[in-house]
C-alpha atoms as a PDB file:
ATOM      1  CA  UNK A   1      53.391  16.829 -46.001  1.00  0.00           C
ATOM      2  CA  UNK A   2      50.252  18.575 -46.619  1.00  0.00           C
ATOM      3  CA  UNK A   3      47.401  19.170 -43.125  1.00  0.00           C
ATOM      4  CA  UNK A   4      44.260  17.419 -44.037  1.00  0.00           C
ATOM      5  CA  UNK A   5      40.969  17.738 -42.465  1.00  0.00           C
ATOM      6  CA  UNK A   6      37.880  15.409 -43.075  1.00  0.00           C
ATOM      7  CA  UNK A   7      33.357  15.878 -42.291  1.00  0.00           C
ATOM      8  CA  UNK A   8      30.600  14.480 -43.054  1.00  0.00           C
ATOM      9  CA  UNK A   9      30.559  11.718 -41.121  1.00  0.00           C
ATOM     10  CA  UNK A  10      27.572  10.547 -39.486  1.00  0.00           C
ATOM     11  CA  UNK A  11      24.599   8.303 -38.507  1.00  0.00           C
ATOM     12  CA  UNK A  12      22.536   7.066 -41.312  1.00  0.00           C
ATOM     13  CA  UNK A  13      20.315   3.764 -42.231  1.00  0.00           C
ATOM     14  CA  UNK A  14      21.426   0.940 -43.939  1.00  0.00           C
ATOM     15  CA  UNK A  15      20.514   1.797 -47.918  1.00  0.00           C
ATOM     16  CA  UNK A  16      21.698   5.225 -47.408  1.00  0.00           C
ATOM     17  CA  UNK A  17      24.304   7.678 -48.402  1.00  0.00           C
ATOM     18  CA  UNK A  18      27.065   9.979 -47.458  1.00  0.00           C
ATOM     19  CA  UNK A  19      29.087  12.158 -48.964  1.00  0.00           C
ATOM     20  CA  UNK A  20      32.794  12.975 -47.047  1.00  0.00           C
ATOM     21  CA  UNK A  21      35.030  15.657 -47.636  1.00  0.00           C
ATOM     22  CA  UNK A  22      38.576  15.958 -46.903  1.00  0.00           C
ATOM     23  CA  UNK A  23      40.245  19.537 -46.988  1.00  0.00           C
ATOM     24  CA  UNK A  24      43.835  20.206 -47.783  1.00  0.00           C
ATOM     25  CA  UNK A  25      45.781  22.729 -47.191  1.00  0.00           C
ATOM     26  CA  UNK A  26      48.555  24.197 -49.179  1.00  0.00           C
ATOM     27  CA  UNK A  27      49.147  25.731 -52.848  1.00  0.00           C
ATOM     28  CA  UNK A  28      50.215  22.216 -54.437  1.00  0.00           C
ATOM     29  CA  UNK A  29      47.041  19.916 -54.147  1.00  0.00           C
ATOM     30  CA  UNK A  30      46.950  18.952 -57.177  1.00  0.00           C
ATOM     31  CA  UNK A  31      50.228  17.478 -57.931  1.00  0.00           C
ATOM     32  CA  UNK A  32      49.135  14.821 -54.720  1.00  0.00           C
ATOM     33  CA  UNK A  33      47.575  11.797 -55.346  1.00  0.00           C
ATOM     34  CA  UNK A  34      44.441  11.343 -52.360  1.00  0.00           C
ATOM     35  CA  UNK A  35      43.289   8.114 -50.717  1.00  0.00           C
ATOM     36  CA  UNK A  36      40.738   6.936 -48.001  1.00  0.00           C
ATOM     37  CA  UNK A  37      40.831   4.337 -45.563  1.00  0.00           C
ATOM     38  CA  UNK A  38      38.448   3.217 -43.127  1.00  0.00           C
ATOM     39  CA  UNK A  39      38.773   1.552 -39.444  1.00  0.00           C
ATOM     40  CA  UNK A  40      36.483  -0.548 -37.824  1.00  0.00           C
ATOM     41  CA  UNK A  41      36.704  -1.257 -34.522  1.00  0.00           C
ATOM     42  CA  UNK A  42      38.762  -4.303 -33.483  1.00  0.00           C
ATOM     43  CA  UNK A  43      40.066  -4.343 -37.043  1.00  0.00           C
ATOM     44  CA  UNK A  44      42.958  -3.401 -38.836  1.00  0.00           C
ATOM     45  CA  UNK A  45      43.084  -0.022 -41.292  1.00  0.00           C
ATOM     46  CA  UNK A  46      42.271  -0.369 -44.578  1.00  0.00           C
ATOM     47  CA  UNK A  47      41.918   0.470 -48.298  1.00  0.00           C
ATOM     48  CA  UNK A  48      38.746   2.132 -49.768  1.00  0.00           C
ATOM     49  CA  UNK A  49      39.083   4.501 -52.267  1.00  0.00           C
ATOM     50  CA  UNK A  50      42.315   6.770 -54.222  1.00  0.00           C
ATOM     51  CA  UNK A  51      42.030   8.976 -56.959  1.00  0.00           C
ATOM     52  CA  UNK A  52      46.223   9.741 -58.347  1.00  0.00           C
ATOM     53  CA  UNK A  53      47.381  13.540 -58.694  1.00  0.00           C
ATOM     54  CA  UNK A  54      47.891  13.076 -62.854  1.00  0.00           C
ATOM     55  CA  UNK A  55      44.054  11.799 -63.151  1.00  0.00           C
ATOM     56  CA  UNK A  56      43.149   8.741 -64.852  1.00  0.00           C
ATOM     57  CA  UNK A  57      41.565   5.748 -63.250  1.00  0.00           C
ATOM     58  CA  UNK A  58      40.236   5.245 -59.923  1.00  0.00           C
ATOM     59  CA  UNK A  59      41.324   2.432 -57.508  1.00  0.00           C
ATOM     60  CA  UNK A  60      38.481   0.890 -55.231  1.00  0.00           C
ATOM     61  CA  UNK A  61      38.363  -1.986 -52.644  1.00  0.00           C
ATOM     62  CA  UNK A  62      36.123  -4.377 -54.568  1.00  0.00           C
ATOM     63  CA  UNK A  63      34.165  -4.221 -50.990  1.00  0.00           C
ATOM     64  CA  UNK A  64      32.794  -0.401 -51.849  1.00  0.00           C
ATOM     65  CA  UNK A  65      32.938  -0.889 -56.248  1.00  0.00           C
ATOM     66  CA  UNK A  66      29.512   0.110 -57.668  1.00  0.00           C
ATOM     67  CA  UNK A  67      28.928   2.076 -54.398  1.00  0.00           C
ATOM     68  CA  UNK A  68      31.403   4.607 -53.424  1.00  0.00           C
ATOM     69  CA  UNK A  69      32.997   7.355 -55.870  1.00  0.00           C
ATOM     70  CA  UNK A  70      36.345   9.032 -55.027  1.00  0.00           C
ATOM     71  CA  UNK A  71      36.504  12.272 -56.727  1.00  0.00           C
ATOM     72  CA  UNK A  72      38.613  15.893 -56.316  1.00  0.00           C
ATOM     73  CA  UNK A  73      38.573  19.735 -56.508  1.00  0.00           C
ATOM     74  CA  UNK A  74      41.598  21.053 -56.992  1.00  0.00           C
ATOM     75  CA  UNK A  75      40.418  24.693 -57.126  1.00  0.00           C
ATOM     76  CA  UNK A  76      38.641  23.941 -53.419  1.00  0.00           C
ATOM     77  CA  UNK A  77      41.446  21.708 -52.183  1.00  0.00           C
ATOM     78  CA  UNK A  78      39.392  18.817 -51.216  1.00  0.00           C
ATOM     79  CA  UNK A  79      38.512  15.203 -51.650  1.00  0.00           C
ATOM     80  CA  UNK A  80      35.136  13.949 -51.673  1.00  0.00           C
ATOM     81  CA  UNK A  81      34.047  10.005 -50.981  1.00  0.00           C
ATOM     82  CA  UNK A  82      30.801   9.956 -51.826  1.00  0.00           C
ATOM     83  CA  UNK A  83      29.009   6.687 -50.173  1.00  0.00           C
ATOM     84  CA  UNK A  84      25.943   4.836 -51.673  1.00  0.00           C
ATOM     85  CA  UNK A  85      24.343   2.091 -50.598  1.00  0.00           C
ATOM     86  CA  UNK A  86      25.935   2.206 -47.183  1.00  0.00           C
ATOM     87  CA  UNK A  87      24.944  -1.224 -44.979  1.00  0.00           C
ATOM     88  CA  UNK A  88      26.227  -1.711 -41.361  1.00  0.00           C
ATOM     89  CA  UNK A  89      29.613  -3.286 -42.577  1.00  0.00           C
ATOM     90  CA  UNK A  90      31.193   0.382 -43.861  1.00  0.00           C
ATOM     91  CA  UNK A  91      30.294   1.528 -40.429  1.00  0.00           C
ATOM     92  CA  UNK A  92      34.177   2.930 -39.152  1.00  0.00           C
ATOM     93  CA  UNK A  93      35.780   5.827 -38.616  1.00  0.00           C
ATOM     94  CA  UNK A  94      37.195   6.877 -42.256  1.00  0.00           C
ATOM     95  CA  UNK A  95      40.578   8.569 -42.780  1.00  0.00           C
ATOM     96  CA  UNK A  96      42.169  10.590 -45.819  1.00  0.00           C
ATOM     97  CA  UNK A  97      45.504  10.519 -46.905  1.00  0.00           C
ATOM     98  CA  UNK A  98      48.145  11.812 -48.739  1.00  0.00           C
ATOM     99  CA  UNK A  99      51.202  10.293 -49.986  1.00  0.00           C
ATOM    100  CA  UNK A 100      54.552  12.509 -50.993  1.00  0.00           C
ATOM    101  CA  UNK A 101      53.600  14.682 -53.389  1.00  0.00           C
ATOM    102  CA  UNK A 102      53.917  13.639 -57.313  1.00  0.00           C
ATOM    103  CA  UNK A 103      53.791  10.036 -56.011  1.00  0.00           C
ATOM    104  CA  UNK A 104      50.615   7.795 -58.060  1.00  0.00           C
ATOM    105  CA  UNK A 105      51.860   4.297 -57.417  1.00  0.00           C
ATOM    106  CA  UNK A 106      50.989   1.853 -54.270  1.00  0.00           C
ATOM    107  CA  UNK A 107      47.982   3.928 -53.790  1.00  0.00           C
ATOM    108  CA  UNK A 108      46.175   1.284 -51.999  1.00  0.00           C
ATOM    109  CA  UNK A 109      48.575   0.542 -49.221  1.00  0.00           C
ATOM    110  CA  UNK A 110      48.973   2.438 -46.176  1.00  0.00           C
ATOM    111  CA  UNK A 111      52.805   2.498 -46.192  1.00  0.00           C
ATOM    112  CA  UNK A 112      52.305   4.941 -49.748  1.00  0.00           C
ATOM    113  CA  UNK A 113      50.952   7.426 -47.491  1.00  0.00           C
ATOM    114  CA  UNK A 114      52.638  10.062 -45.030  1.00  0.00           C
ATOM    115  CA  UNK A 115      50.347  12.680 -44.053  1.00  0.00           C
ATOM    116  CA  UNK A 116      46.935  11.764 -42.458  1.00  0.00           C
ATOM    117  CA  UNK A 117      43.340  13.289 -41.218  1.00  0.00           C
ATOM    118  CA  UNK A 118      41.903  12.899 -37.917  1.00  0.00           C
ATOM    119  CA  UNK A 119      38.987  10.862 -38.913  1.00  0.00           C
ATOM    120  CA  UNK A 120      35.445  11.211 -38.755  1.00  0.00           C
ATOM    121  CA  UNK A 121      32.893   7.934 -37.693  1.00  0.00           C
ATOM    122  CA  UNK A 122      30.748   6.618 -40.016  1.00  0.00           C
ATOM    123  CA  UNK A 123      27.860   4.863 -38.768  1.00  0.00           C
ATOM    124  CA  UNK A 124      25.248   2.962 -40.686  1.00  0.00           C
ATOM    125  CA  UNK A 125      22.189   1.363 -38.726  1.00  0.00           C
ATOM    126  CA  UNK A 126      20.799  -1.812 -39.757  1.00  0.00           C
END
């Protein structure tokens, strides 16, 4: 399991943008795969955004496509989610995770994924 910590969450008007980071720790980042998932209150966790450890394609929610980008530094240990067009519905507190290292499949379910942030609240103001 790997300690992750996100920021950059915040209060910000409907139309705008954020940009979240998620540090890792540890000397193996880059051989895990990184996801995001966001709560709202009174609703279940869910899928947003995963980017796998061996590259290649992206895997959205079609709720954030053509909004939100997923993206990785493996030199700085950390996972950005950078948030465009945010409207009140994104407004929740948004998690990162990591499944077991090496592992690039069921990125987009919640069961993939054994080591989790704290959170930090997004809020987007109509």
């Amino acid at each position: 399991q790997v300690q992750l910590v996100e920021s950059g969450g915040g209060l910000v008007q409907a139309g705008g943008s954020l940009r979240l980071s998620c540090a890792a720790s540890g000397r193996t980042f880059s051989t895990y795969s990184m996801g995001w998932f966001r709560q709202a209150p009174g609703k279940e966790r869910e899928f947003v955004a995963a980017t796998p450890w061996s590259g290649g394609m992206q895997y959205y929610a079609d709720s954030v496509k053509g909004r939100f980008t997923i993206s990785r530094d493996n030199a700085k240990n950390t996972v950005y989610l950078q948030m465009n067009s945010l409207n009140p519905e994104d407004t929740a507190v948004y998690y990162c995770a990591a499944p077991p290292r090496l592992r690039n499949y069921g990125l987009d379910q919640m069961k993939s994924y054994d080591s989790w942030g704290q959170g930090t609240q997004v809020t987007v103001s109509s």
